[in-house]
Each structure stands twice: as structure tokens, then as C-alpha cells.
C-alpha atoms as a PDB file:
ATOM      1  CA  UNK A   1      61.873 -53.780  50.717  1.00  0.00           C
ATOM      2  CA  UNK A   2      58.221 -52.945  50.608  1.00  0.00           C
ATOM      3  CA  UNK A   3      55.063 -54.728  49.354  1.00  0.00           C
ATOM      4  CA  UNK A   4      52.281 -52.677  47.333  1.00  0.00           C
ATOM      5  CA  UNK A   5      54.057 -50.353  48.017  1.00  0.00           C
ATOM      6  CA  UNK A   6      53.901 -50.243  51.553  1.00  0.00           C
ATOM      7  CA  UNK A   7      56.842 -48.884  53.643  1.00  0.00           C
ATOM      8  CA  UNK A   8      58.591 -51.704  55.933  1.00  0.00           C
ATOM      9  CA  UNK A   9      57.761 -50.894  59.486  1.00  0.00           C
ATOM     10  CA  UNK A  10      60.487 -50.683  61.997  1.00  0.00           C
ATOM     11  CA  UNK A  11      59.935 -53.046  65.110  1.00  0.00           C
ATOM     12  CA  UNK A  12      60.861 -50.989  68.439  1.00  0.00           C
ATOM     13  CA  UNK A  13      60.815 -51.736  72.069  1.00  0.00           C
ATOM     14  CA  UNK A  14      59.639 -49.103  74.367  1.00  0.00           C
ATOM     15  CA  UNK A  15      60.086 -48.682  77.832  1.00  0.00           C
ATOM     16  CA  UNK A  16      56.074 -48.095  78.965  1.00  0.00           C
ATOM     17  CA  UNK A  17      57.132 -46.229  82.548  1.00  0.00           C
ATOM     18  CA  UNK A  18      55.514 -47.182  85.944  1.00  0.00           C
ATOM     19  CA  UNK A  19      51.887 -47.151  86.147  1.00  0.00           C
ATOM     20  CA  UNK A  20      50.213 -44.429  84.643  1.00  0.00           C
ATOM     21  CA  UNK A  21      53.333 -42.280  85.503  1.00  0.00           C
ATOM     22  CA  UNK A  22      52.448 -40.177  82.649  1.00  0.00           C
ATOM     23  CA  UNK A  23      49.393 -38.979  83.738  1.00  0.00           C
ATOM     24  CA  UNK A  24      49.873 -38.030  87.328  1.00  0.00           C
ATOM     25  CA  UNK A  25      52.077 -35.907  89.910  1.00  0.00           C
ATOM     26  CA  UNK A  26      55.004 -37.756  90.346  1.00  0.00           C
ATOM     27  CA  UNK A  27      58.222 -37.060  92.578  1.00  0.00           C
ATOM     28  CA  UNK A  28      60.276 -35.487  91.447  1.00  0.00           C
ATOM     29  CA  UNK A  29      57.724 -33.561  88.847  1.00  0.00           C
ATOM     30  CA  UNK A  30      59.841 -34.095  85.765  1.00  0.00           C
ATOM     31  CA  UNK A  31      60.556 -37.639  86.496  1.00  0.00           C
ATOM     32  CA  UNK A  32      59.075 -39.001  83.182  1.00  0.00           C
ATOM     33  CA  UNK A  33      59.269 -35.889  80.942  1.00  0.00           C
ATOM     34  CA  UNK A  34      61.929 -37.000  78.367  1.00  0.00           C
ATOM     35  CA  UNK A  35      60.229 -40.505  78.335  1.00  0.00           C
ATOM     36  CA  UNK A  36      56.930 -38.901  77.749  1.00  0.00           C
ATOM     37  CA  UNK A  37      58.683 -36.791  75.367  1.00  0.00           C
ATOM     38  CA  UNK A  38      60.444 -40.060  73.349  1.00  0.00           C
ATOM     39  CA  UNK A  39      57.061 -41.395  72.937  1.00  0.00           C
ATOM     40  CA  UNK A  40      55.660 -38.480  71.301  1.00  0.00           C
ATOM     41  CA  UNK A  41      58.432 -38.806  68.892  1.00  0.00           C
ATOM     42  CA  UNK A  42      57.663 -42.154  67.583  1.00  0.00           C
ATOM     43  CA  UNK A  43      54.873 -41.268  65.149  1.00  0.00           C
ATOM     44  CA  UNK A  44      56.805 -38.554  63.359  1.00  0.00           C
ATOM     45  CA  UNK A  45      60.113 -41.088  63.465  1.00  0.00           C
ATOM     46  CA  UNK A  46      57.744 -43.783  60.703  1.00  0.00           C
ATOM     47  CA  UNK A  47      58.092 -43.977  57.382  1.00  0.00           C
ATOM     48  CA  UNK A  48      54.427 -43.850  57.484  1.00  0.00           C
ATOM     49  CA  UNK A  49      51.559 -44.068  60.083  1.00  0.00           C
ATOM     50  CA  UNK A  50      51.004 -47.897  60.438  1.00  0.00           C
ATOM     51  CA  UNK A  51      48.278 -50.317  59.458  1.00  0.00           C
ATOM     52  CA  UNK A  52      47.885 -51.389  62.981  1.00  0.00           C
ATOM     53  CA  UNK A  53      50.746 -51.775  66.101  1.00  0.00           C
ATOM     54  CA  UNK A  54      50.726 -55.095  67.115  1.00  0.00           C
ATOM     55  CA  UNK A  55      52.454 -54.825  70.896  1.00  0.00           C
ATOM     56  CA  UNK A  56      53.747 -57.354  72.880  1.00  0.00           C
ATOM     57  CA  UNK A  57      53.495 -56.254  76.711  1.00  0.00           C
ATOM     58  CA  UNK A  58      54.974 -57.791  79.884  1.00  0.00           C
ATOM     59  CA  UNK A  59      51.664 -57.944  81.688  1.00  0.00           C
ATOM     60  CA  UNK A  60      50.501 -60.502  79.335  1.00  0.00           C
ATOM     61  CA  UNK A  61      51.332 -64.068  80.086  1.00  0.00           C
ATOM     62  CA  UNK A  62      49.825 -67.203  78.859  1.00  0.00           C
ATOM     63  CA  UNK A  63      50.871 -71.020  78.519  1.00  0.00           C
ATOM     64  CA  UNK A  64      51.182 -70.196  74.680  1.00  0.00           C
ATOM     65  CA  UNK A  65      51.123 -67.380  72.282  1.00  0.00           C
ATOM     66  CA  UNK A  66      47.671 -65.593  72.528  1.00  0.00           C
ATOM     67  CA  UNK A  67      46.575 -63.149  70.240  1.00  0.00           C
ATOM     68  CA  UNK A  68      43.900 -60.424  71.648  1.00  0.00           C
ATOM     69  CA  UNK A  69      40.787 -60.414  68.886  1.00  0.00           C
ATOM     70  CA  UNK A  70      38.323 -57.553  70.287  1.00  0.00           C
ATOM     71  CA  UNK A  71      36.845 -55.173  67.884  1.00  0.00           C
ATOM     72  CA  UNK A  72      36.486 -52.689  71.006  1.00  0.00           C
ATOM     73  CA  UNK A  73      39.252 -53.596  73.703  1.00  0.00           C
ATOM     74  CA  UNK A  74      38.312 -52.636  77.011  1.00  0.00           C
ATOM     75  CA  UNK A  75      40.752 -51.583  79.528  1.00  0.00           C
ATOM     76  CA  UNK A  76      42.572 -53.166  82.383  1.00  0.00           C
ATOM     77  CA  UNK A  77      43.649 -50.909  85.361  1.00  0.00           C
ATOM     78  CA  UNK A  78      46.147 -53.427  86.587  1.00  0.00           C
ATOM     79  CA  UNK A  79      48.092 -51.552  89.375  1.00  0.00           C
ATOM     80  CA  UNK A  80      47.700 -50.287  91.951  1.00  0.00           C
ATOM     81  CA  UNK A  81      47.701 -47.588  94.917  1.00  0.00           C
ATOM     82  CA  UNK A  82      47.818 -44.486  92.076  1.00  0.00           C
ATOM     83  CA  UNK A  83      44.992 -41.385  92.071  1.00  0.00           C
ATOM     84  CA  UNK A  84      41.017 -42.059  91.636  1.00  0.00           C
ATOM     85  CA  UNK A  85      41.452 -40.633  88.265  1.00  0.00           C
ATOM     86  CA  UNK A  86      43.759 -43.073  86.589  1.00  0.00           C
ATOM     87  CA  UNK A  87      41.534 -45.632  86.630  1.00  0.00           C
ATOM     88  CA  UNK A  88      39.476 -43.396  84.635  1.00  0.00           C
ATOM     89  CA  UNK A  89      41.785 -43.232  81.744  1.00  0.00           C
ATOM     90  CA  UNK A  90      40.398 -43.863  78.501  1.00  0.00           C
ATOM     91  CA  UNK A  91      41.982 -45.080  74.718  1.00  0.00           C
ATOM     92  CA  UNK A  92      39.551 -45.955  72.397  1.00  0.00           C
ATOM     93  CA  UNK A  93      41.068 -47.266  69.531  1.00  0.00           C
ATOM     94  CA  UNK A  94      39.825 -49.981  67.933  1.00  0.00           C
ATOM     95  CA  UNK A  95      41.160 -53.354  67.709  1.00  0.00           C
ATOM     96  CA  UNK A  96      42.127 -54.947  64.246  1.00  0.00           C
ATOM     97  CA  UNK A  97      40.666 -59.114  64.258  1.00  0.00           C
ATOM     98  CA  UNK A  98      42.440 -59.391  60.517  1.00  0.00           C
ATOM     99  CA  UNK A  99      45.546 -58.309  61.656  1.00  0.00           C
ATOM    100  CA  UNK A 100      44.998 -61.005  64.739  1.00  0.00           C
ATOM    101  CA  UNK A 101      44.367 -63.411  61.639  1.00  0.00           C
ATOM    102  CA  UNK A 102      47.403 -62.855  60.569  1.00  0.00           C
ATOM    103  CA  UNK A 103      49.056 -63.397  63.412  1.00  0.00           C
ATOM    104  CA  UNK A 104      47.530 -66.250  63.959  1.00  0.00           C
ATOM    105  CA  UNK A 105      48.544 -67.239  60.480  1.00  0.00           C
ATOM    106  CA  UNK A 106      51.791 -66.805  60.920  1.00  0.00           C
ATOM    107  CA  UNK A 107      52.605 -68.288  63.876  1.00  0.00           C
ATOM    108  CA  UNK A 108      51.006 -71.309  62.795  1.00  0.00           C
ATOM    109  CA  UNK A 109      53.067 -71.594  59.457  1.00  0.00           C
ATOM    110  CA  UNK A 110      55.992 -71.663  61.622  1.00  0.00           C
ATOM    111  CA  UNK A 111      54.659 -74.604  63.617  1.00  0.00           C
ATOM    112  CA  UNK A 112      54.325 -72.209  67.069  1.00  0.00           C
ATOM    113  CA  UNK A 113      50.960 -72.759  69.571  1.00  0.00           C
ATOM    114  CA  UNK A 114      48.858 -70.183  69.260  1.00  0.00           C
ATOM    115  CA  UNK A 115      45.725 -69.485  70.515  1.00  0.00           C
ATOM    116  CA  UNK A 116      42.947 -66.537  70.375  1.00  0.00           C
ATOM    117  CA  UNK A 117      41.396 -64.535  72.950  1.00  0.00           C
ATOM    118  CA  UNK A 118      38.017 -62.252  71.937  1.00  0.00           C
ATOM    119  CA  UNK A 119      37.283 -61.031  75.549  1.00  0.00           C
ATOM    120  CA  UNK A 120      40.708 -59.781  76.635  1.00  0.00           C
ATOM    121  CA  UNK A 121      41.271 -55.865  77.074  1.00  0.00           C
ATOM    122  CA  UNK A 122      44.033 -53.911  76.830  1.00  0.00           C
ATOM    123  CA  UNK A 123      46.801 -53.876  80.367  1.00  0.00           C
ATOM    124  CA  UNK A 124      48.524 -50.764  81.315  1.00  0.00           C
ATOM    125  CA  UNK A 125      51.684 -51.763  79.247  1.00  0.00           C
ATOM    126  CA  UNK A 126      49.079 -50.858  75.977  1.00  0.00           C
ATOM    127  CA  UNK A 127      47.066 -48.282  76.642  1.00  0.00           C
ATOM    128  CA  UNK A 128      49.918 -46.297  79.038  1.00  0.00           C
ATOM    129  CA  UNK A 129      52.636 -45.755  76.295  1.00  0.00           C
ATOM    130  CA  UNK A 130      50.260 -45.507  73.091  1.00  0.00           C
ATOM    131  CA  UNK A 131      48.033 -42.632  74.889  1.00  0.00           C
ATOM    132  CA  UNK A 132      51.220 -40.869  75.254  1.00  0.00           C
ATOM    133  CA  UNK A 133      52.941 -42.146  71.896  1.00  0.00           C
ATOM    134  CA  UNK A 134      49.021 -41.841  69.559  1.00  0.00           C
ATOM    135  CA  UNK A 135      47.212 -39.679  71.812  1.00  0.00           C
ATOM    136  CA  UNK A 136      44.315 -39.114  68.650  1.00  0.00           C
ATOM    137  CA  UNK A 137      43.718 -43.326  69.065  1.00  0.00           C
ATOM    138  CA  UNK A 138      43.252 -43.786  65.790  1.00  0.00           C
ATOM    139  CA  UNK A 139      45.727 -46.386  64.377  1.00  0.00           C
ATOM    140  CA  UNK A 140      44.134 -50.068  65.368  1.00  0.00           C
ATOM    141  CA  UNK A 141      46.394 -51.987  68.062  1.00  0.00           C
ATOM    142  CA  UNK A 142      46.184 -55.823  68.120  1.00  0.00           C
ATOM    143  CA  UNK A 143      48.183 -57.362  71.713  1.00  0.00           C
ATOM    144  CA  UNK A 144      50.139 -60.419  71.708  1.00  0.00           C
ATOM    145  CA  UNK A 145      50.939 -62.782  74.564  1.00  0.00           C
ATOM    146  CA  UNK A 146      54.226 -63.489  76.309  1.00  0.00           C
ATOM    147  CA  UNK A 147      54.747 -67.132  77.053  1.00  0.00           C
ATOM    148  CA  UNK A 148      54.871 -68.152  80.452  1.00  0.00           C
ATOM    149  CA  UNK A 149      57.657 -70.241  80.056  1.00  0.00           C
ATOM    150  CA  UNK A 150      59.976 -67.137  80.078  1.00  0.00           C
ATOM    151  CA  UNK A 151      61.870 -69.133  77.555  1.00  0.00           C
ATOM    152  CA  UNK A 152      63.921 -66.141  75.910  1.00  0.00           C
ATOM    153  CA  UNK A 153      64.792 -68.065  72.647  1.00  0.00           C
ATOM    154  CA  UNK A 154      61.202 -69.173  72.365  1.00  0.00           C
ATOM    155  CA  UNK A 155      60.434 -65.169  72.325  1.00  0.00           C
ATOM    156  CA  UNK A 156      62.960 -64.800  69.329  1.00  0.00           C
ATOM    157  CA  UNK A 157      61.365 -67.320  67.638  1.00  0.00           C
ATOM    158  CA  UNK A 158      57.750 -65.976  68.010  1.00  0.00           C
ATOM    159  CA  UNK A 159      59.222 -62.822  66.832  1.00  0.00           C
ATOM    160  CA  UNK A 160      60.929 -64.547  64.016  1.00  0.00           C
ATOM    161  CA  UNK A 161      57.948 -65.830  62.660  1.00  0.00           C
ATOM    162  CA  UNK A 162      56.099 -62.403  62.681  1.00  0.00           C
ATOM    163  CA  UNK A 163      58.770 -60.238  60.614  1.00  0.00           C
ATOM    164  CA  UNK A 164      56.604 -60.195  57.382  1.00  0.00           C
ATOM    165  CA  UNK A 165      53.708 -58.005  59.303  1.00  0.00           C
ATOM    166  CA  UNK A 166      56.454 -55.293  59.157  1.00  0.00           C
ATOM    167  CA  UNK A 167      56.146 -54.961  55.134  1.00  0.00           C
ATOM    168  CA  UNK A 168      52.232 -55.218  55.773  1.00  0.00           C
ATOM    169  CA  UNK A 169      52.417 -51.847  57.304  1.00  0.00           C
ATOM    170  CA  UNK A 170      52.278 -53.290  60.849  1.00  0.00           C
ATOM    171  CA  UNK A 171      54.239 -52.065  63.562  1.00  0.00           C
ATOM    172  CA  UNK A 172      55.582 -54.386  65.797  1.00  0.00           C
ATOM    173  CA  UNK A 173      56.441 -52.737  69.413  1.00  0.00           C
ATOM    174  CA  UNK A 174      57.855 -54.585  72.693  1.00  0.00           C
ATOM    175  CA  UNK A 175      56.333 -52.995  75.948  1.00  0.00           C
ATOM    176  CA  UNK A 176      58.618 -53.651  78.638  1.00  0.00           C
ATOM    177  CA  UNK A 177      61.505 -51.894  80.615  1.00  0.00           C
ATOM    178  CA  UNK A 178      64.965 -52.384  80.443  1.00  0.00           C
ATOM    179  CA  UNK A 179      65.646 -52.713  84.066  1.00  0.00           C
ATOM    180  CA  UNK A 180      63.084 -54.049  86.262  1.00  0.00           C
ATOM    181  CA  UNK A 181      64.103 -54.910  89.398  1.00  0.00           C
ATOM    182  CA  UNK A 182      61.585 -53.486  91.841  1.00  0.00           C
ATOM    183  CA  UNK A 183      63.783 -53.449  94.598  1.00  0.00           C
ATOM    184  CA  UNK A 184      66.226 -51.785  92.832  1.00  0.00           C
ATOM    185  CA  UNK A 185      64.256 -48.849  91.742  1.00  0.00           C
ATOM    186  CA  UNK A 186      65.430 -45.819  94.031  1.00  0.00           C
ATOM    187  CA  UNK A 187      68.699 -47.143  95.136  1.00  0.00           C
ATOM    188  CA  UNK A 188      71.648 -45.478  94.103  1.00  0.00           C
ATOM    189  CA  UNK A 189      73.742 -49.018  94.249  1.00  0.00           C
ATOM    190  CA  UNK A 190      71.104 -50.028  91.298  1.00  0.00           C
ATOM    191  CA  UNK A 191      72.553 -46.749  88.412  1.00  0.00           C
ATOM    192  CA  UNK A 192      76.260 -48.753  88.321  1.00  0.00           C
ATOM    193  CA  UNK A 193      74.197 -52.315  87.836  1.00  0.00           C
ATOM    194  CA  UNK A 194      71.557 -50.533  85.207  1.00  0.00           C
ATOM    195  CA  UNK A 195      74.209 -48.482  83.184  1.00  0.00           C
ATOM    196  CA  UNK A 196      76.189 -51.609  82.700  1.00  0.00           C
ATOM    197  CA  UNK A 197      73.026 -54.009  81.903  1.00  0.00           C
ATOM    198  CA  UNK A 198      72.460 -51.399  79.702  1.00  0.00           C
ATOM    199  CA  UNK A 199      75.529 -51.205  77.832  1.00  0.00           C
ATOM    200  CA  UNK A 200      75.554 -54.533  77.264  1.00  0.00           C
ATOM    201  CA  UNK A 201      71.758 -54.132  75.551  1.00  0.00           C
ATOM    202  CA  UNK A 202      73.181 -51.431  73.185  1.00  0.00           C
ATOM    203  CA  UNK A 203      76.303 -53.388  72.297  1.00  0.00           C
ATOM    204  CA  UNK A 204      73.612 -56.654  71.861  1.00  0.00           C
ATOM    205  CA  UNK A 205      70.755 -55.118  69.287  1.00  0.00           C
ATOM    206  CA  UNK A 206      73.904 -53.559  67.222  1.00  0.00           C
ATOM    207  CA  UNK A 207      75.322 -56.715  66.236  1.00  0.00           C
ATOM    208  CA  UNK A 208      74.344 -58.754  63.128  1.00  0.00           C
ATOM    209  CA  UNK A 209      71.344 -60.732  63.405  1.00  0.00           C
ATOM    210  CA  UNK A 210      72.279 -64.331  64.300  1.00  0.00           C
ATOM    211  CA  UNK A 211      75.121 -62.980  67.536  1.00  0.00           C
ATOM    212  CA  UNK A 212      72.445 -60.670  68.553  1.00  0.00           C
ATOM    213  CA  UNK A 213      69.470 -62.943  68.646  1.00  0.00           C
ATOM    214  CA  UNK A 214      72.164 -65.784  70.036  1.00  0.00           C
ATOM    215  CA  UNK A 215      73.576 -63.173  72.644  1.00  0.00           C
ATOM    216  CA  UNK A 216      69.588 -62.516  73.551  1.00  0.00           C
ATOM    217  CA  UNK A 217      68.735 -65.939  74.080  1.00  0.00           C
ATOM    218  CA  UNK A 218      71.288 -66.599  76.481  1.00  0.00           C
ATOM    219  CA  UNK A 219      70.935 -63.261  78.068  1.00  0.00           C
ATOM    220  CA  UNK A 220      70.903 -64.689  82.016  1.00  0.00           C
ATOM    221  CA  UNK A 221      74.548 -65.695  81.341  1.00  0.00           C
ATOM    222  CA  UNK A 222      75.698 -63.495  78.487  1.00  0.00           C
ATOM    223  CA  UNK A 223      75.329 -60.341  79.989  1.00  0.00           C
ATOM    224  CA  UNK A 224      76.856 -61.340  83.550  1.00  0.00           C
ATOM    225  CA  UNK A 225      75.621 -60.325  87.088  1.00  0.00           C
ATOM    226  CA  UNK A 226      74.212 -57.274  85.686  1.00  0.00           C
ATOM    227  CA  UNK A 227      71.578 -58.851  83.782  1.00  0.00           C
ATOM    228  CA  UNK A 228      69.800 -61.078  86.664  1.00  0.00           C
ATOM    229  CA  UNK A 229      70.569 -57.805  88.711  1.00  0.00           C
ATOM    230  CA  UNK A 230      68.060 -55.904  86.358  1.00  0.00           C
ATOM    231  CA  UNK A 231      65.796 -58.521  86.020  1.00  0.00           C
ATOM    232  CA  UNK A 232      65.355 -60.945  88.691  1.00  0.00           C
ATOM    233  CA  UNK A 233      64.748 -65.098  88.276  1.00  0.00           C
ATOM    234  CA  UNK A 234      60.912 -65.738  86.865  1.00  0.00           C
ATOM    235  CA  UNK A 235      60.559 -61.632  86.766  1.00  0.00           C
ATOM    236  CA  UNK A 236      62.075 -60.945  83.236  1.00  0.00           C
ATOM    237  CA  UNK A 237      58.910 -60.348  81.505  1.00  0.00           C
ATOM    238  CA  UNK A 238      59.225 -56.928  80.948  1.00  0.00           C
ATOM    239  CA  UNK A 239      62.843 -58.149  79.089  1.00  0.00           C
ATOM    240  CA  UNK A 240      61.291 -60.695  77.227  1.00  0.00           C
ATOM    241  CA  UNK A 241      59.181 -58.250  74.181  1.00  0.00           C
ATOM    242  CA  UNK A 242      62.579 -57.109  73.214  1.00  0.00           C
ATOM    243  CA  UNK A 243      63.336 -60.294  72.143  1.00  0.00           C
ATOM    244  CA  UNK A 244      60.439 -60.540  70.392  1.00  0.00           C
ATOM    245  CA  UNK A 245      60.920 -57.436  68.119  1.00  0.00           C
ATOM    246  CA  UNK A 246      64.491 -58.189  67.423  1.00  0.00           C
ATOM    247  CA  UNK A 247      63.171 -61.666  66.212  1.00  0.00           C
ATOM    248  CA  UNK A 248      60.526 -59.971  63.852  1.00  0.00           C
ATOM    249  CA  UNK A 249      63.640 -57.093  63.297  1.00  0.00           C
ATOM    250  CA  UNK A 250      65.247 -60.088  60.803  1.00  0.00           C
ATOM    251  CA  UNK A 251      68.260 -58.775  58.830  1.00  0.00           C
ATOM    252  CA  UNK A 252      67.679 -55.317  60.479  1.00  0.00           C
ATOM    253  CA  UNK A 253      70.378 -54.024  62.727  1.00  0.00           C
ATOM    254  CA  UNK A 254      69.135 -52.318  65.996  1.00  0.00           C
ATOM    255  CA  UNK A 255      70.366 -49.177  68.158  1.00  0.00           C
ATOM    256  CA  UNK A 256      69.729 -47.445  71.425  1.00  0.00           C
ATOM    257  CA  UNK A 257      67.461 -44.679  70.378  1.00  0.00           C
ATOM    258  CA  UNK A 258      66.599 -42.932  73.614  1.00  0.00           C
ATOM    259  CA  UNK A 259      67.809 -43.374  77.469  1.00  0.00           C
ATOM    260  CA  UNK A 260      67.137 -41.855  81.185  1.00  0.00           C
ATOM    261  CA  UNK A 261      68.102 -41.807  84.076  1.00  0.00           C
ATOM    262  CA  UNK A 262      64.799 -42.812  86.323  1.00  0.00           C
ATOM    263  CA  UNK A 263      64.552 -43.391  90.172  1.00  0.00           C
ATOM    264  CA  UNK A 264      68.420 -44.133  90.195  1.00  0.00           C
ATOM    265  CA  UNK A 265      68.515 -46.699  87.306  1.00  0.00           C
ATOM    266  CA  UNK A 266      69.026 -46.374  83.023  1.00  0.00           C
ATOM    267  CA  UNK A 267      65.973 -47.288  80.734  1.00  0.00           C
ATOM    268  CA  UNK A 268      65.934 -47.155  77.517  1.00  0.00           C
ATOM    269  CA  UNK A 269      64.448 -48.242  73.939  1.00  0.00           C
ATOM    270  CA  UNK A 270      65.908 -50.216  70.868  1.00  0.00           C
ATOM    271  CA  UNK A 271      64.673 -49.897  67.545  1.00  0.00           C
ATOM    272  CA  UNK A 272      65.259 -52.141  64.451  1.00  0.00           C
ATOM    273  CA  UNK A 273      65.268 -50.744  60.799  1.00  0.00           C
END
């Protein structure tokens, strides 16, 4: 389906790394490389370069949906204990208010809170993967809130009610991580516990859209120990913008299109077309 023409956007969730992995020595050296090298893929993988990405990240939380409105986001170094120079990274692309309209438009049809922030820059879960995914920082990128709630079918919904910005030429992208369990990260009893959590993910976006977005919003119990494993109680906001983009995915089934192996535990990323 398109409109004016306009090829229907995918909506894809993206596993942003730690930090600014991407841009530093890391241990072992080719930690991140096929991550890195998944994100570079993404442009080419279009059916053509979007209007504007509209990314949800899990370092954005507010009491209800917020939608970031800056002509010229600044950025937000929000970690910590990494080289001088990261916090010197730059992405300059420009911010797109009509596409926050929209948004704003949208969620409001649906009857959803939403509210508007002009001042907010951009956290590492924006600028980290799109320097490495649109290095040239020229397509506009408008970010969206998580809810503090950590309600997961609340996320569908908000997703839900943003699936026509796909046929607008907007991409939609979840920043997040599959597992997230920072005490997990480096312990070889986490791989069993991530590969399985994982599974379960895969087998979840594949199914038709009502079971999957049912199976999503009951992910805590649906996908057994493994799930709260991955992603702790009050800690699953790096979960939480896949739900979003399978909400905005409608109809459209999803798959596992790329997975590692990273300090002992499976990431990977869905997409929806």
C-alpha cells in the first residue's frame, strides 16, 4: 500500500549497543563489528530513504507520550566512565517539528496523552545507532517518549496509533536491546537465559498480528523465567520500543533479521514489512 506514491516504511527495532561502543576500543576489539556492520545495512535494506525516522529509545521516559520538537537537537552524553572523546561525538541532523505534528496528531485521534517537548536533545540510544546506521545525517529524526508506566500493552497501543506515518515515508525504529540485564552481561550462565529469551522474541514478531501483539503485552509471563531474566522488574525499557514498532507494524508480519553473540548473551533486531 502506498500513498502519493510513497513506499510504506518498514518499522524495525534495533539493538543501539552499549554506550558509544561503536566508536571506541573495546575488549575484545571486534566486539561490536557485525552490529556495527547490521546498522550500516539498514539504509540500503529501504524501499526508499525515509521522510524522517521517528525513534523510540529506552533512555526516554516520561509520565506520558512526549514527542521531541527541536529544529536543531542537541546531544545528551548520558553514560558514563567511556574516553574524553565520546563526549565529543557529533550528529547534526536536523529535527522534523511537522513530523512531531503528526505525531502529535495521531496520538491524539486515538484518545492517547501526549505532550511536546522543544528543548529536549537527542540520548545516546539516537544519536549512537543512527551515526553508525546514517553516518551523512541527513534524513530528519523526530524522538518519541516511553511511558513511565512500563505498561507493555500501553506501548502497543502508542504504536498502534502511529502505523499510518509508515505510508508517509516515515520510519518508525525501536532503540532498545533485546537482553538487558546488566548483571548478566559477561556471564556465561546469562548465553542459555538470552538464547532462549530470544527464541521466544523470534517465534513472537512471526506470528499474526493480534497473538503477537497479545503474546507482547503479556511478555513478563508469556515468555517464562527467561524473559524477567533478560530484563529485570521496572528495567524493561530497553524491551518496551519493540512493542511499539510492532504496534505501528499493523498487519505486517515481523522476523529476526540480524543476531550476536555479545559479552556472553544474544541481541538481536526485528523488523516488520
Amino acid at each position: 500500500m502506498t500513498t502519493n506514491t510513497t513506499p510504506r516504511q518498514p518499522t524495525l527495532f534495533i539493538p543501539h549497543g552499549a554506550g558509544p561502543c561503536f566508536f571506541m576500543d573495546w575488549n575484545p576489539a571486534d566486539a561490536w563489528d557485525q552490529t556495527a556492520a547490521y546498522l550500516r545495512s539498514i539504509p540500503a535494506s529501504l524501499p526508499a530513504t525515509p521522510k524522517a525516522i521517528l525513534l523510540i529509545s529506552g533512555h526516554w521516559l516520561a509520565p506520558q507520550a512526549t514527542v521531541g520538537a527541536t529544529e536543531r537537537p542537541g546531544l545528551i552524553y548520558d553514560y558514563g566512565g567511556f574516553p574524553p572523546h565520546t563526549y565529543e561525538l557529533t550528529y547534526p541532523a536536523p529535527g522534523a517539528p511537522d513530523v512531531a505534528a503528526r505525531v502529535q496528531q495521531l496520538l491524539t485521534a486515538a484518545g492517547l496523552p501526549v505532550a511536546q517537548d522543544a528543548a529536549r536533545g537527542w540520548d545516546h540510544g539516537v544519536f549512537i545507532p543512527l551515526k553508525v546506521a546514517f553516518p551523512d545525517a541527513d534524513v530528519p529524526v523526530v524522538q518519541l517518549s516511553l511511558l513511565q508506566s512500563l505498561d507493555a500493552a500501553d506501548h502497543v497501543a502508542l504504536g498502534r496509533a502511529l502505523a499510518p506515518l509508515r505510508d508517509e515515508g516515515v520510519l518508525i525504529v525501536g532503540s532498545g536491546m533485546s537482553y538487558h540485564n546488566m548483571r548478566g552481561y559477561g556471564d556465561p550462565r546469562s548465553t542459555p537465559v538470552s538464547a532462549e529469551f530470544d527464541r521466544w522474541l523470534a517465534d513472537t514478531v512471526a506470528l499474526p498480528a493480534a497473538e503477537r501483539n497479545a503474546r507482547l503485552a503479556d511478555w513478563a509471563a508469556a515468555s517464562g523465567p527467561a524473559g524477567r531474566l533478560s530484563h529485570p522488574p521496572r528495567a524493561e525499557e530497553h524491551l518496551l520500543p519493540l512493542h511499539v514498532v510492532a504496534g505501528a507494524a499493523g498487519d505486517s508480519r515481523g522476523a529476526k533479521v540480524f543476531t550476536d553473540r555479545v559479552m556472553a548473551v544474544d541481541i538481536s533486531a526485528f523488523r516488520f514489512d
